[in-house]
N, C-alpha and C. Protein backbone atom coordinates (compact mmCIF):
# COMPACT_ATOMS: atom_id res chain seq x y z
N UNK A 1 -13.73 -53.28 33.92
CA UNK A 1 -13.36 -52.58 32.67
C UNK A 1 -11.97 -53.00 32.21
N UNK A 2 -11.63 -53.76 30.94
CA UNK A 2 -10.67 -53.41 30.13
C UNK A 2 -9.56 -52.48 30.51
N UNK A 3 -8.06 -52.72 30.90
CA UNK A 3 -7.28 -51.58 31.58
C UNK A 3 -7.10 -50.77 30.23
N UNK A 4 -7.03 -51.66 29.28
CA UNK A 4 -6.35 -50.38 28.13
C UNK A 4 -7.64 -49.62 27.65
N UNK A 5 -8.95 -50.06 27.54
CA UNK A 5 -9.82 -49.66 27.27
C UNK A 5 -10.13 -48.22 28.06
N UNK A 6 -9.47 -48.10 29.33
CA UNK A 6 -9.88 -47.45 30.55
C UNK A 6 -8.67 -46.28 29.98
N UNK A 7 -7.06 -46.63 29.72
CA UNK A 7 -6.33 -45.47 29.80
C UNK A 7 -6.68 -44.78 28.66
N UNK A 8 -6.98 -45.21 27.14
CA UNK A 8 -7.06 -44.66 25.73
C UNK A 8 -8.27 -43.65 26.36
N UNK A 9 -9.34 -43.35 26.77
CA UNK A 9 -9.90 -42.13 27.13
C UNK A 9 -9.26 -41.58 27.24
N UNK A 10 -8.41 -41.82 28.73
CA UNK A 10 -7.53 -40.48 29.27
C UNK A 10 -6.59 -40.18 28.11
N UNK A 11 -5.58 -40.30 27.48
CA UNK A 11 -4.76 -40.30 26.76
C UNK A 11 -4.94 -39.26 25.55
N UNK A 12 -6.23 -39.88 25.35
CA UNK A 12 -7.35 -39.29 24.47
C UNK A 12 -7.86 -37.75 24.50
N UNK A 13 -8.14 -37.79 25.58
CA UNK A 13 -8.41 -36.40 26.47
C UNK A 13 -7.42 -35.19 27.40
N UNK A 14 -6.02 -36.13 27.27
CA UNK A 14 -5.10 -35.78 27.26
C UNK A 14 -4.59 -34.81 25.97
N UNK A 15 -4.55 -35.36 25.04
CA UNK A 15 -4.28 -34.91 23.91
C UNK A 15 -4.83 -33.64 23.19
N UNK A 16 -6.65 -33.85 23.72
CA UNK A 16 -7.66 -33.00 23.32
C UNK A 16 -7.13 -31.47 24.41
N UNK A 17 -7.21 -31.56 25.53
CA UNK A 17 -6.70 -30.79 26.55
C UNK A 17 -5.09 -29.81 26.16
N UNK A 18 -4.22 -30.69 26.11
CA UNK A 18 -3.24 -30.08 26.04
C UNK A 18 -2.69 -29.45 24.85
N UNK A 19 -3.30 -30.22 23.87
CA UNK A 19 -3.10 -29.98 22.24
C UNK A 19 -2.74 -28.31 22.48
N UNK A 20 -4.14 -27.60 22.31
CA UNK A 20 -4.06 -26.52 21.97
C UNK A 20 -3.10 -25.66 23.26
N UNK A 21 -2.94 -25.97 23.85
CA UNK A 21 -1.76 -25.53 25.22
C UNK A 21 -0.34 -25.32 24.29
N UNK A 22 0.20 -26.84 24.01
CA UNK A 22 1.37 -26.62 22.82
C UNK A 22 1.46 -25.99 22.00
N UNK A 23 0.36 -25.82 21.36
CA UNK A 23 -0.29 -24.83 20.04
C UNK A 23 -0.01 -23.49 20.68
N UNK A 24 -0.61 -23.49 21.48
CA UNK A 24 -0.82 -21.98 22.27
C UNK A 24 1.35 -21.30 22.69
N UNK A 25 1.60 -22.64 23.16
CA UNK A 25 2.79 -21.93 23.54
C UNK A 25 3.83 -21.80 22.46
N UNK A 26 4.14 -23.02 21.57
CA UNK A 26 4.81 -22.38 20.72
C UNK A 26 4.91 -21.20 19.88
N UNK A 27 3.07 -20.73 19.49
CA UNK A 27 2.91 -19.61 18.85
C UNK A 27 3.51 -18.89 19.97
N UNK A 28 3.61 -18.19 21.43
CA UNK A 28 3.80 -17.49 22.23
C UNK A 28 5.27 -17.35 22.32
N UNK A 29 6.01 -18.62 21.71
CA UNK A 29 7.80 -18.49 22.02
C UNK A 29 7.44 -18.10 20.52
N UNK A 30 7.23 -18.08 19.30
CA UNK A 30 7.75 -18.02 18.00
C UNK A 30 7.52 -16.12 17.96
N UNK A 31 6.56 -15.45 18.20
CA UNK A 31 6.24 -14.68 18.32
C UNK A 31 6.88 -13.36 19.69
N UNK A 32 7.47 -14.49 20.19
CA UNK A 32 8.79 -13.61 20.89
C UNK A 32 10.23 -13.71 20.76
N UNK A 33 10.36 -14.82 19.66
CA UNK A 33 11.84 -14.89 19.35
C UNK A 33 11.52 -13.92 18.01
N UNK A 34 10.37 -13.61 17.17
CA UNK A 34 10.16 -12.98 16.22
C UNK A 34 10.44 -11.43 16.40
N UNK A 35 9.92 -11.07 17.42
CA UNK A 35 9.87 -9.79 18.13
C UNK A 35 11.37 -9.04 18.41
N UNK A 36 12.91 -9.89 18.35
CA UNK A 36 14.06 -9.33 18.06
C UNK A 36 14.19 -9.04 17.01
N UNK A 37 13.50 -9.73 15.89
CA UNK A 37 13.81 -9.64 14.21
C UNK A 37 13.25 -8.62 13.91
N UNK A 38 12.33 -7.86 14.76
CA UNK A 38 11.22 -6.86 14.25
C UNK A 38 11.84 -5.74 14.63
N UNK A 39 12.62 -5.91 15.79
CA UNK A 39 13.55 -4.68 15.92
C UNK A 39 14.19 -3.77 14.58
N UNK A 40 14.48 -4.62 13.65
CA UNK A 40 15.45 -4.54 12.52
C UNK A 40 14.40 -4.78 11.34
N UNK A 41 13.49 -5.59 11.02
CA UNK A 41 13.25 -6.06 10.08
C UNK A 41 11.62 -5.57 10.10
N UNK A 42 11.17 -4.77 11.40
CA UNK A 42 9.64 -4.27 11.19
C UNK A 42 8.58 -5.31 11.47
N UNK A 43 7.64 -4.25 12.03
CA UNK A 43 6.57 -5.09 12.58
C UNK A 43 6.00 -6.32 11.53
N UNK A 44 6.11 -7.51 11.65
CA UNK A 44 5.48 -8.55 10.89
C UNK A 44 6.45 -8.42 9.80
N UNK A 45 7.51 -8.30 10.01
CA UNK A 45 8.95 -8.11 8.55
C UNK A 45 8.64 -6.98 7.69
N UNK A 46 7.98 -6.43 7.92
CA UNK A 46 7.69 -5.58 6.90
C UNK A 46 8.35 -3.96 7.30
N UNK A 47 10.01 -4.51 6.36
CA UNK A 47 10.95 -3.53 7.05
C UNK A 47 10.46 -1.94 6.32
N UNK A 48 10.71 -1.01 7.34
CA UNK A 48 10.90 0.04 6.81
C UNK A 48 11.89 0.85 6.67
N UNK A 49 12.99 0.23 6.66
CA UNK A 49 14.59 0.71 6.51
C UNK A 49 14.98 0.19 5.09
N UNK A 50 15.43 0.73 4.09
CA UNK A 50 15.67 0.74 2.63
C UNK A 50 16.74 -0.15 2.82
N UNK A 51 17.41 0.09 3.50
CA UNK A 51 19.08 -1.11 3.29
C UNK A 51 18.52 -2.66 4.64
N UNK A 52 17.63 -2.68 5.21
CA UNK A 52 16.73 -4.33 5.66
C UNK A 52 15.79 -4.47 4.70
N UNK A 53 16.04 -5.79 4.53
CA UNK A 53 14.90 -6.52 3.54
C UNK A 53 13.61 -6.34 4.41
N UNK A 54 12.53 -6.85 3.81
CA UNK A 54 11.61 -7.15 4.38
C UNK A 54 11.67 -8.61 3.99
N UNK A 55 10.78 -9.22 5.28
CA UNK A 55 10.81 -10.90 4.99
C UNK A 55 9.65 -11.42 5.60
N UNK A 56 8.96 -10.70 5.85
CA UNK A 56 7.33 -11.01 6.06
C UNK A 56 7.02 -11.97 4.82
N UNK A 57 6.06 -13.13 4.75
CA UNK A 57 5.98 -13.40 3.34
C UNK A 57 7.11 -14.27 3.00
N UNK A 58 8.17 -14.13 2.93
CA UNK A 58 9.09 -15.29 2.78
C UNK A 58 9.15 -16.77 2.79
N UNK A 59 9.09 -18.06 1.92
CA UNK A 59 9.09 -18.92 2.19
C UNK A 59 10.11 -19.69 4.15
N UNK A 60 9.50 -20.31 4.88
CA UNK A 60 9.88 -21.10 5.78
C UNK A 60 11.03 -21.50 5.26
N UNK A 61 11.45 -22.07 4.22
CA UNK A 61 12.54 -22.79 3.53
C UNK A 61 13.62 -21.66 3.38
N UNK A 62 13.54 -20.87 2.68
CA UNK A 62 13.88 -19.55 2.62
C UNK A 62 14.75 -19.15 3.46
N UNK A 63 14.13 -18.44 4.55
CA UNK A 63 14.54 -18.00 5.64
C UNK A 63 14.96 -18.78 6.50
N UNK A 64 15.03 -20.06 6.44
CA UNK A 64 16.33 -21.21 7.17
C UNK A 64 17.29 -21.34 6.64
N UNK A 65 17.64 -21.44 4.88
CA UNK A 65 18.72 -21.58 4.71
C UNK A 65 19.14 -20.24 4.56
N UNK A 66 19.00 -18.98 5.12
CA UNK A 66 19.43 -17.75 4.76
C UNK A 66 19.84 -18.01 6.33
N UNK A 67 19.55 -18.09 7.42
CA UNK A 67 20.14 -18.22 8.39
C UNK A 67 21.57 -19.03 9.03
N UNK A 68 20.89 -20.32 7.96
CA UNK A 68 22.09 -21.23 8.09
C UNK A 68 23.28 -20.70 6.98
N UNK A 69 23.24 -19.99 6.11
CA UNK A 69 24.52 -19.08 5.25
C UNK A 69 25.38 -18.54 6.16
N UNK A 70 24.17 -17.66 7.42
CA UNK A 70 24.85 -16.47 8.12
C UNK A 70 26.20 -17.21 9.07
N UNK A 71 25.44 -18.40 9.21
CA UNK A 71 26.00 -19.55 10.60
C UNK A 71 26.97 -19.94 9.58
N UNK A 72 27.38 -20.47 8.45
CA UNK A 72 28.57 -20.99 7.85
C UNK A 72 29.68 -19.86 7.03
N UNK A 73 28.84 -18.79 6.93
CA UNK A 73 29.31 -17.77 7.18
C UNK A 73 29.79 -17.58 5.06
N UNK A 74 28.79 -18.02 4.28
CA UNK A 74 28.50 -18.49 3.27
C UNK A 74 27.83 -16.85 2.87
N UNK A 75 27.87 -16.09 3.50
CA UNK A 75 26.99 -14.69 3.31
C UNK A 75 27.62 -13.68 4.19
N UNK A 76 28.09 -12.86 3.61
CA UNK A 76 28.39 -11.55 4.76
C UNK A 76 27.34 -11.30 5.84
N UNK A 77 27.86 -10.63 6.61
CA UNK A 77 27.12 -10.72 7.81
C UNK A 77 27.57 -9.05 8.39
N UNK A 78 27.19 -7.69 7.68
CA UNK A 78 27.54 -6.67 7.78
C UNK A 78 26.81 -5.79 8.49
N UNK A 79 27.62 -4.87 9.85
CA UNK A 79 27.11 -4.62 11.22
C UNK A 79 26.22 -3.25 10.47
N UNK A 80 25.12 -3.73 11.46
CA UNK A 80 24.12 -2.30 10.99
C UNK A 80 23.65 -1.77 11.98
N UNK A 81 23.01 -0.92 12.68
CA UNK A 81 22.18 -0.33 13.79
C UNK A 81 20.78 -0.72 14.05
N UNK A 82 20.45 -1.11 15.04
CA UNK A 82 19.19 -0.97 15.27
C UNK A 82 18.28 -0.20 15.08
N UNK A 83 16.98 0.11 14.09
CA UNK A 83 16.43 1.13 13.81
C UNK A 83 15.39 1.52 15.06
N UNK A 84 15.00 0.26 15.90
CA UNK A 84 13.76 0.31 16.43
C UNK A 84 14.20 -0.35 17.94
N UNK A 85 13.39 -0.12 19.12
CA UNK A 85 13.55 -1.06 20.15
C UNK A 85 14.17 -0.87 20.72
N UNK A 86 14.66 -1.73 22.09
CA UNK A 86 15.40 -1.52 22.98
C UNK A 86 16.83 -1.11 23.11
N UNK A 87 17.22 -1.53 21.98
CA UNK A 87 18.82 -1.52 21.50
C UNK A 87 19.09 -0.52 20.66
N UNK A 88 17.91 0.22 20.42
CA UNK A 88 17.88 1.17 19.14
C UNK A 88 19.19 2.14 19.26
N UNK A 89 19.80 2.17 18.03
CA UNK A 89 21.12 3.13 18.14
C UNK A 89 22.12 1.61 18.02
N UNK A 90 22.00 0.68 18.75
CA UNK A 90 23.20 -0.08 18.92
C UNK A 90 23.25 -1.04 17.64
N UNK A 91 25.09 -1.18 17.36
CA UNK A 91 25.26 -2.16 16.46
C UNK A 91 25.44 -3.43 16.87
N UNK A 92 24.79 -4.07 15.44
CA UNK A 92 24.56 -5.93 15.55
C UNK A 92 24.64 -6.32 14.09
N UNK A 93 25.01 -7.39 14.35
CA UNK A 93 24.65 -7.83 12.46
C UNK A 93 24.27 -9.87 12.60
N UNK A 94 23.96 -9.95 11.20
CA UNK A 94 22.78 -11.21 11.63
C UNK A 94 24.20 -12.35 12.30
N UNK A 95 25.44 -12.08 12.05
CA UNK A 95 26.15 -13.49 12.57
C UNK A 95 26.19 -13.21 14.04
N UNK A 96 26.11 -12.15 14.70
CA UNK A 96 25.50 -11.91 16.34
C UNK A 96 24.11 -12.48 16.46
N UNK A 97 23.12 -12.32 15.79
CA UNK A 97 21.84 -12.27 16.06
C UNK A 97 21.20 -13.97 16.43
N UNK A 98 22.14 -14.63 15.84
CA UNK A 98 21.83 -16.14 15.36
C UNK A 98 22.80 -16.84 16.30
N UNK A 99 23.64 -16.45 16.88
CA UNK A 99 24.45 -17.07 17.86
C UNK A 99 24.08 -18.03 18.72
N UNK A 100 22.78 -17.45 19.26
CA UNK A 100 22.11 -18.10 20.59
C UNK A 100 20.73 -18.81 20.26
N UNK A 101 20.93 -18.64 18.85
CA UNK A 101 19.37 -19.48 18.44
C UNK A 101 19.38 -21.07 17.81
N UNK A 102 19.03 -21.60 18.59
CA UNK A 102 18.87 -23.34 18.31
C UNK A 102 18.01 -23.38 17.02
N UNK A 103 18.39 -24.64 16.21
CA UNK A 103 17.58 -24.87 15.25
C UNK A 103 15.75 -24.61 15.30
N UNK A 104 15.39 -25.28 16.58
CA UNK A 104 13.96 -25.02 16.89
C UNK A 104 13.67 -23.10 16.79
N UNK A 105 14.73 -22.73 17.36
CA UNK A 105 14.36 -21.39 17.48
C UNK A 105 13.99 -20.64 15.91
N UNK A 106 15.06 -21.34 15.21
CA UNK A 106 14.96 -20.87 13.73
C UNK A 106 13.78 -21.34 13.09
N UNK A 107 13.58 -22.78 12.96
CA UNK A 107 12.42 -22.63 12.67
C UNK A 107 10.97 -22.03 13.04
N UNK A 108 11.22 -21.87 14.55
CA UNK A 108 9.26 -21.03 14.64
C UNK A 108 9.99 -20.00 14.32
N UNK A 109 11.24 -18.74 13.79
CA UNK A 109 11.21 -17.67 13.46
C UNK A 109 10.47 -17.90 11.77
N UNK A 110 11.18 -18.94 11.16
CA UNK A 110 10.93 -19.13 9.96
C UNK A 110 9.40 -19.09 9.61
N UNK A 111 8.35 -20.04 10.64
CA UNK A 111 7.07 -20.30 10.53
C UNK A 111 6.66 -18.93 10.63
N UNK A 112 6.46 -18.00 11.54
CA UNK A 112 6.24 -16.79 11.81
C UNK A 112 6.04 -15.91 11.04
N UNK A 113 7.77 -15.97 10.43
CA UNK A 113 7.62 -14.76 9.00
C UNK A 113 6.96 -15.21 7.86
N UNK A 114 6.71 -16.32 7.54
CA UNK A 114 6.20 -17.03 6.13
C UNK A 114 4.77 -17.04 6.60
N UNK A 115 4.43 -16.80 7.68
CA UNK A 115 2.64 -16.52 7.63
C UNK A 115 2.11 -15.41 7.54
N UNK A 116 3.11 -14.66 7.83
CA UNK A 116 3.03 -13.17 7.63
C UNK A 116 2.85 -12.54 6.09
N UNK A 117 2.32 -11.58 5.68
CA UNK A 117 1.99 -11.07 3.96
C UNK A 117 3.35 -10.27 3.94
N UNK A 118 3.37 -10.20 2.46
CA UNK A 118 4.83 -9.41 2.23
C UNK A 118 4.29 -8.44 1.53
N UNK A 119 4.55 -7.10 2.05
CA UNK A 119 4.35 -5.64 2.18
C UNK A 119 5.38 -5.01 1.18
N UNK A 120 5.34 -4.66 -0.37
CA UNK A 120 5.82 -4.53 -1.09
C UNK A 120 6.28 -2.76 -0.35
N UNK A 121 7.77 -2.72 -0.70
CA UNK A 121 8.13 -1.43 -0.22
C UNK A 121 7.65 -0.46 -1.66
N UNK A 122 7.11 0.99 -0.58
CA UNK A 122 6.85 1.93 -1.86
C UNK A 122 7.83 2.61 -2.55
N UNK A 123 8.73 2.67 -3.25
CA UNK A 123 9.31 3.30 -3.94
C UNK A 123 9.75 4.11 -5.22
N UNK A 124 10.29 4.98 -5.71
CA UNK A 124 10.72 5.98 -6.83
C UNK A 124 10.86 4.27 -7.64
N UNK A 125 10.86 4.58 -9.02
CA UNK A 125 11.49 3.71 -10.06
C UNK A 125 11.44 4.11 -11.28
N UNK A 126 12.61 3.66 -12.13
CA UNK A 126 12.30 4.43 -13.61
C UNK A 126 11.56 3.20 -14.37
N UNK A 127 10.70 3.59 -14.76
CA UNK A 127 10.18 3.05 -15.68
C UNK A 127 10.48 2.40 -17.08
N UNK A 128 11.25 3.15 -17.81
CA UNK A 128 11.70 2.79 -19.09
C UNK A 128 12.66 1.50 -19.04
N UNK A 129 13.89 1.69 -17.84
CA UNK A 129 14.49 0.80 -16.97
C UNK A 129 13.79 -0.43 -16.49
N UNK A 130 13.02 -0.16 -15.81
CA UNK A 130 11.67 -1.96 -15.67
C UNK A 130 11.35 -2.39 -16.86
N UNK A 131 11.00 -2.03 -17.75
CA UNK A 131 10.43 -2.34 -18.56
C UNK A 131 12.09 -3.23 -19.57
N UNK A 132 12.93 -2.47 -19.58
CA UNK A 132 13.84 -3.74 -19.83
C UNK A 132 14.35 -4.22 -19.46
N UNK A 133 13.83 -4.15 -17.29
CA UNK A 133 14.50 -5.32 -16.54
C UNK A 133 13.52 -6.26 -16.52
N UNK A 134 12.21 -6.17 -17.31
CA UNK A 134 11.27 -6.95 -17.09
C UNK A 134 11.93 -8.08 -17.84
N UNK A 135 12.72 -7.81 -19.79
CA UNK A 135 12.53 -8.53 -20.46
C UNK A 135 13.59 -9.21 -19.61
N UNK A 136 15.05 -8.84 -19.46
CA UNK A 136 16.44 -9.43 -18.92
C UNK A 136 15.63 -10.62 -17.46
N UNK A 137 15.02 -10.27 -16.84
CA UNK A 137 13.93 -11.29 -16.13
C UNK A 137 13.43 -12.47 -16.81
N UNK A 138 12.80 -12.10 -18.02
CA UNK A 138 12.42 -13.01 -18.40
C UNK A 138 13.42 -14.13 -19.14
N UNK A 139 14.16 -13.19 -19.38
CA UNK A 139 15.10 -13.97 -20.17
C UNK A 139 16.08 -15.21 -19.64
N UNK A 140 16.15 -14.39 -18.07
CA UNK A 140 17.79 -15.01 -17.45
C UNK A 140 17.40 -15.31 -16.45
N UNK A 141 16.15 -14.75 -15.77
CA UNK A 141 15.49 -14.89 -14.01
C UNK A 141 14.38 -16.57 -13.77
N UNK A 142 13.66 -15.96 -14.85
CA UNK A 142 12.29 -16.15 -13.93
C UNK A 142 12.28 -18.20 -13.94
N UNK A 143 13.28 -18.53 -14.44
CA UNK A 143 12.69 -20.39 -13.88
C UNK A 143 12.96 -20.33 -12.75
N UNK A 144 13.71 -19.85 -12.12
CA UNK A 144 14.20 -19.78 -10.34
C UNK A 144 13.33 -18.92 -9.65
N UNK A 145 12.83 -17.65 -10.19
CA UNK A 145 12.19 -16.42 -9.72
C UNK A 145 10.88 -16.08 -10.24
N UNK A 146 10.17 -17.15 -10.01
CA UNK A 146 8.90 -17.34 -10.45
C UNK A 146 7.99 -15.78 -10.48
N UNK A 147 6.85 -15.67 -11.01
CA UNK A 147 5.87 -14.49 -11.54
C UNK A 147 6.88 -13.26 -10.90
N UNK A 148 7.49 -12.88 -11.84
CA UNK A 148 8.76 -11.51 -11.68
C UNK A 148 9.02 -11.44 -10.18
N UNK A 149 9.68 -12.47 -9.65
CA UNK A 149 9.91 -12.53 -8.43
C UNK A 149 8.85 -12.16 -7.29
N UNK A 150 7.85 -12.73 -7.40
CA UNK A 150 6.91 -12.50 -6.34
C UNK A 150 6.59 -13.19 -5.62
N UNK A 151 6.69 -14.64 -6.33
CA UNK A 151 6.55 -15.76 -5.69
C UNK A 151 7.14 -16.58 -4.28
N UNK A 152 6.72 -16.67 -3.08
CA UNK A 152 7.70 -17.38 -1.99
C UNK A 152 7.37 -18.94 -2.07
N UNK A 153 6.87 -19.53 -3.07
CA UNK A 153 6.49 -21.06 -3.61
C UNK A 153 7.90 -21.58 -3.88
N UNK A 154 9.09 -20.70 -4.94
CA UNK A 154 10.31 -21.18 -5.23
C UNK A 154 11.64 -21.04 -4.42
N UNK A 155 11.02 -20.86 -3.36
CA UNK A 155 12.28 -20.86 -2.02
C UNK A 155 12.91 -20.03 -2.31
N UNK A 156 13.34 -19.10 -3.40
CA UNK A 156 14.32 -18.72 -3.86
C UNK A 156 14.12 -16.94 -3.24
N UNK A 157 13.32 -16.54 -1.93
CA UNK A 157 13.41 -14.90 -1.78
C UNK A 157 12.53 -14.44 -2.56
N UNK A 158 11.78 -13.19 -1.96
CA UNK A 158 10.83 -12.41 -3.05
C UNK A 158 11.76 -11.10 -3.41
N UNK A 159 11.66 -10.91 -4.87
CA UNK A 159 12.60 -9.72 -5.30
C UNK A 159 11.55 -8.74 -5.46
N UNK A 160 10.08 -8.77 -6.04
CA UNK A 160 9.40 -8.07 -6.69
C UNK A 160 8.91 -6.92 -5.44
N UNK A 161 9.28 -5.73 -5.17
CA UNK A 161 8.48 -5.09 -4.24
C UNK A 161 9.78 -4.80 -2.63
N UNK A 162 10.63 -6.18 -3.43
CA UNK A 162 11.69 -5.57 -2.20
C UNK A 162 12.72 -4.30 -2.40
N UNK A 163 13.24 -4.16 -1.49
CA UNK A 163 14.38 -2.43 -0.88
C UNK A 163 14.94 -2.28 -2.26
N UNK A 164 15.02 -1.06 -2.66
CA UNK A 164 15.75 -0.95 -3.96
C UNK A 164 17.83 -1.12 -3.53
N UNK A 165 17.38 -0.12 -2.40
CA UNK A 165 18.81 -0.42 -1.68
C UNK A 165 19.51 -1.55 -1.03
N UNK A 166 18.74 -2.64 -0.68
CA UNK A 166 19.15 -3.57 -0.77
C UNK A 166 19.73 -4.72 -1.46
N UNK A 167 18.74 -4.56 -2.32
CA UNK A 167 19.33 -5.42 -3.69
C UNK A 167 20.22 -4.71 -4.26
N UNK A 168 20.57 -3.80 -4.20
CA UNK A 168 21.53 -3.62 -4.86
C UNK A 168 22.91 -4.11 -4.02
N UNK A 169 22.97 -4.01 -2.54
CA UNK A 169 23.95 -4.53 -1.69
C UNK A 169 24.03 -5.59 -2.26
N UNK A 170 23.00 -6.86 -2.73
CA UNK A 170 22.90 -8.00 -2.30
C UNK A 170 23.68 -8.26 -4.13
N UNK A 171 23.40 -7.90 -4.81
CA UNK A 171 23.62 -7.89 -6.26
C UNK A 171 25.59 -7.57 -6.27
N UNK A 172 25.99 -6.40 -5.23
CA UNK A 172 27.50 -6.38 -5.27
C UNK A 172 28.00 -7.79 -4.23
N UNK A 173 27.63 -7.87 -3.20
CA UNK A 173 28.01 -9.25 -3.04
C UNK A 173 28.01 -10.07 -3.95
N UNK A 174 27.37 -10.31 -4.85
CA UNK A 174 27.18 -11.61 -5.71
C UNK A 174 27.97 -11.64 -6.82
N UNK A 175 28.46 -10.33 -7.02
CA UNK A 175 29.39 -9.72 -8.32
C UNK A 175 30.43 -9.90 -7.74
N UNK A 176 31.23 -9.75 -6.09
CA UNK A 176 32.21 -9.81 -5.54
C UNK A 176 32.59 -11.03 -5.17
N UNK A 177 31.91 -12.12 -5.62
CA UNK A 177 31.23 -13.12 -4.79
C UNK A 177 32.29 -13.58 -3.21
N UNK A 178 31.15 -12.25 -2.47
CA UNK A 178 30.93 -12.27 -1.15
C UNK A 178 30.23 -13.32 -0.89
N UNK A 179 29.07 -13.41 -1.40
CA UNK A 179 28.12 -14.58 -1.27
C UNK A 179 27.49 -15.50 -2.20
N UNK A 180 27.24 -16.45 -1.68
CA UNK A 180 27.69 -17.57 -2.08
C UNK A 180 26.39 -17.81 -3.39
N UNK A 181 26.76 -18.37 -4.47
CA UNK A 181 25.66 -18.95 -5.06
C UNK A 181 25.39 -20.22 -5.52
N UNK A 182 24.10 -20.27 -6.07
CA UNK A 182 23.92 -21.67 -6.61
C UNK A 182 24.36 -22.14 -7.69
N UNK A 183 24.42 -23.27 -8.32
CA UNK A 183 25.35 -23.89 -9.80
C UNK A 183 24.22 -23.17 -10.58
N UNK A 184 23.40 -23.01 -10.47
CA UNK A 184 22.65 -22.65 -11.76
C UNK A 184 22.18 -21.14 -11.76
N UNK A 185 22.73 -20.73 -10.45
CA UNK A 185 22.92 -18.81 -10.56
C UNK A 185 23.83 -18.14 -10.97
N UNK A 186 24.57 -19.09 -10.74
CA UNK A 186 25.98 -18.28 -11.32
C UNK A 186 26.38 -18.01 -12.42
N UNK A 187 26.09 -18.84 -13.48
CA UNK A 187 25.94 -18.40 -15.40
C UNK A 187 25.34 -17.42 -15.49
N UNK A 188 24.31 -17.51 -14.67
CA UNK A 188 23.37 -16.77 -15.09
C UNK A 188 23.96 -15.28 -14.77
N UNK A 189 24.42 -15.25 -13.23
CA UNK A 189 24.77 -14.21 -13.36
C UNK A 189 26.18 -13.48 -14.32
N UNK A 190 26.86 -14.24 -14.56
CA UNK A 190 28.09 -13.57 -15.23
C UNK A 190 27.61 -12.91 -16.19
N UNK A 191 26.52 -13.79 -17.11
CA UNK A 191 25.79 -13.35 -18.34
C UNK A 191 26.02 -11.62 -18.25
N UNK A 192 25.03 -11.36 -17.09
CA UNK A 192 24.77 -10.15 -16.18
C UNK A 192 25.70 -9.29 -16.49
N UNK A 193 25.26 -7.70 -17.22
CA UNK A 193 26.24 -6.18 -17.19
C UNK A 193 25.74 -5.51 -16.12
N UNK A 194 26.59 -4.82 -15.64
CA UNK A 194 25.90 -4.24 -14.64
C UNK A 194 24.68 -3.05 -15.02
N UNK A 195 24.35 -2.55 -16.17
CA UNK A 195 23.49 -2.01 -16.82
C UNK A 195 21.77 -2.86 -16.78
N UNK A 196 22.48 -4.37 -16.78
CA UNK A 196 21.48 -5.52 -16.79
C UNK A 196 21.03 -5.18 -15.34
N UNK A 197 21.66 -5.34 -14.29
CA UNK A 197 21.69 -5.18 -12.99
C UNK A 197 20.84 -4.14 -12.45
N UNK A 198 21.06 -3.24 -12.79
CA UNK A 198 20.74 -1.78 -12.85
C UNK A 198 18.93 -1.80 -12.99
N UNK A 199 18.75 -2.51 -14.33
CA UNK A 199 17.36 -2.75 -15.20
C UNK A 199 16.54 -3.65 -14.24
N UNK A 200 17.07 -4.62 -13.75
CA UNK A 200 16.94 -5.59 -12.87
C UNK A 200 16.21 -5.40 -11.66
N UNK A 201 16.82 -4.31 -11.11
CA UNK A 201 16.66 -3.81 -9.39
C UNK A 201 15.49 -3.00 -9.97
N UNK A 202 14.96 -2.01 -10.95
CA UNK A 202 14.07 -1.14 -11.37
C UNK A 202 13.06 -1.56 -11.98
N UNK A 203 12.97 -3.14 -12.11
CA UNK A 203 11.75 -3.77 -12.70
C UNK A 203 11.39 -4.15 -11.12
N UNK A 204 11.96 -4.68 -10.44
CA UNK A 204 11.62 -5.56 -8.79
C UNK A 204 10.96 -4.66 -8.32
N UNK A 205 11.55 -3.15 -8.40
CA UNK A 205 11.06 -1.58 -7.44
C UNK A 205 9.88 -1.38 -8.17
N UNK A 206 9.21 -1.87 -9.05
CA UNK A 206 8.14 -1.57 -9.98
C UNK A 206 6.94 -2.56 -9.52
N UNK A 207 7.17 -3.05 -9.03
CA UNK A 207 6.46 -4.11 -8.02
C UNK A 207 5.53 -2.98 -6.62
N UNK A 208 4.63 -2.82 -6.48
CA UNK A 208 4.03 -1.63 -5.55
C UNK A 208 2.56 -2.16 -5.03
């Protein structure tokens, strides 16, 4: 027999064999480096704390460069409590959380949450208010923030359905600029009254 003819089976069958082993284990590490984030961020991201996002649903892209902000430090990084879990009661905030996590680690967190559905939080909203944060959306949002922010296709975060209390944190950072933005967010936002702002966060909460 042919020697190479003889190893390409094995190799072959090698591959077939172990494939799903790799498969098997990475899902098994992604799904336990995920399992700290859930402490804080809820089973499958789907936070139930008004001031944590939820990030179930989140583009992969997304949620790497939101990590890599925390790491350049391009984003506040403000200490909160554990709602859930082992640590529950104790404070951490994401520039602790990311300390010890290698790029690989970030990405299967990233894969994880972006396969996950995003669980629109239920909340109070005024209505009259959505309805003219819908138009100020349309007007100033949506080429970046695709179908009234629902979309995780434009890398850009889902707004529609997320924490009312959050965005609004995330909206005074951006007014303080605590954190950091893009060349083509930033017009946009100055444009921005905080009345606009206001309209803004109550069209997203209208999302259910």
């Amino acid at each position: 027999m042919n020697k190479t003819n003889g190893i390409l089976p094995l190799l072959v069958l090698g591959v077939i064999i172990n494939g799903p082993v790799i498969k098997d284990s990475y899902a098994a590490d992604a799904a336990s480096l995920a399992g700290q984030c859930e402490d804080c961020h809820g089973k499958d991201g789907a936070s139930q704390e008004p001031k944590i996002p939820i990030i179930g649903g989140y583009s992969a892209t997304y949620i790497t460069d939101s990590l890599a902000a925390y790491r350049d430090e391009t984003r506040p990084c403000p200490d909160v409590e554990y709602p859930a879990g082992e640590h529950k009661g104790e404070t951490t905030s994401m520039c602790k959380v990311i300390e010890n996590l290698s790029e690989e680690d970030e990405a299967q967190i990233a894969d994880y949450f972006a396969a996950k559905p995003f669980v629109r939080a239920k909340q109070d909203f005024d209505a009259d208010l959505a309805a003219k944060g819908k138009g100020i959306h349309n007007l100033r949002c949506k080429k970046c923030h695709e179908d009234g922010g629902s979309s995780p296709d434009d890398d850009a975060g889902i707004l529609a359905g997320q924490w009312t209390p959050y965005l609004e944190s995330q909206f005074e950072d951006y007014s303080a600029g605590k954190r950091a933005m893009t060349k083509k967010m930033k017009p946009k936002m100055d444009e921005l009254s905080a009345d606009d702002i206001k309209a803004l966060i109550q069209y997203f909460a209208s999302f259910q």
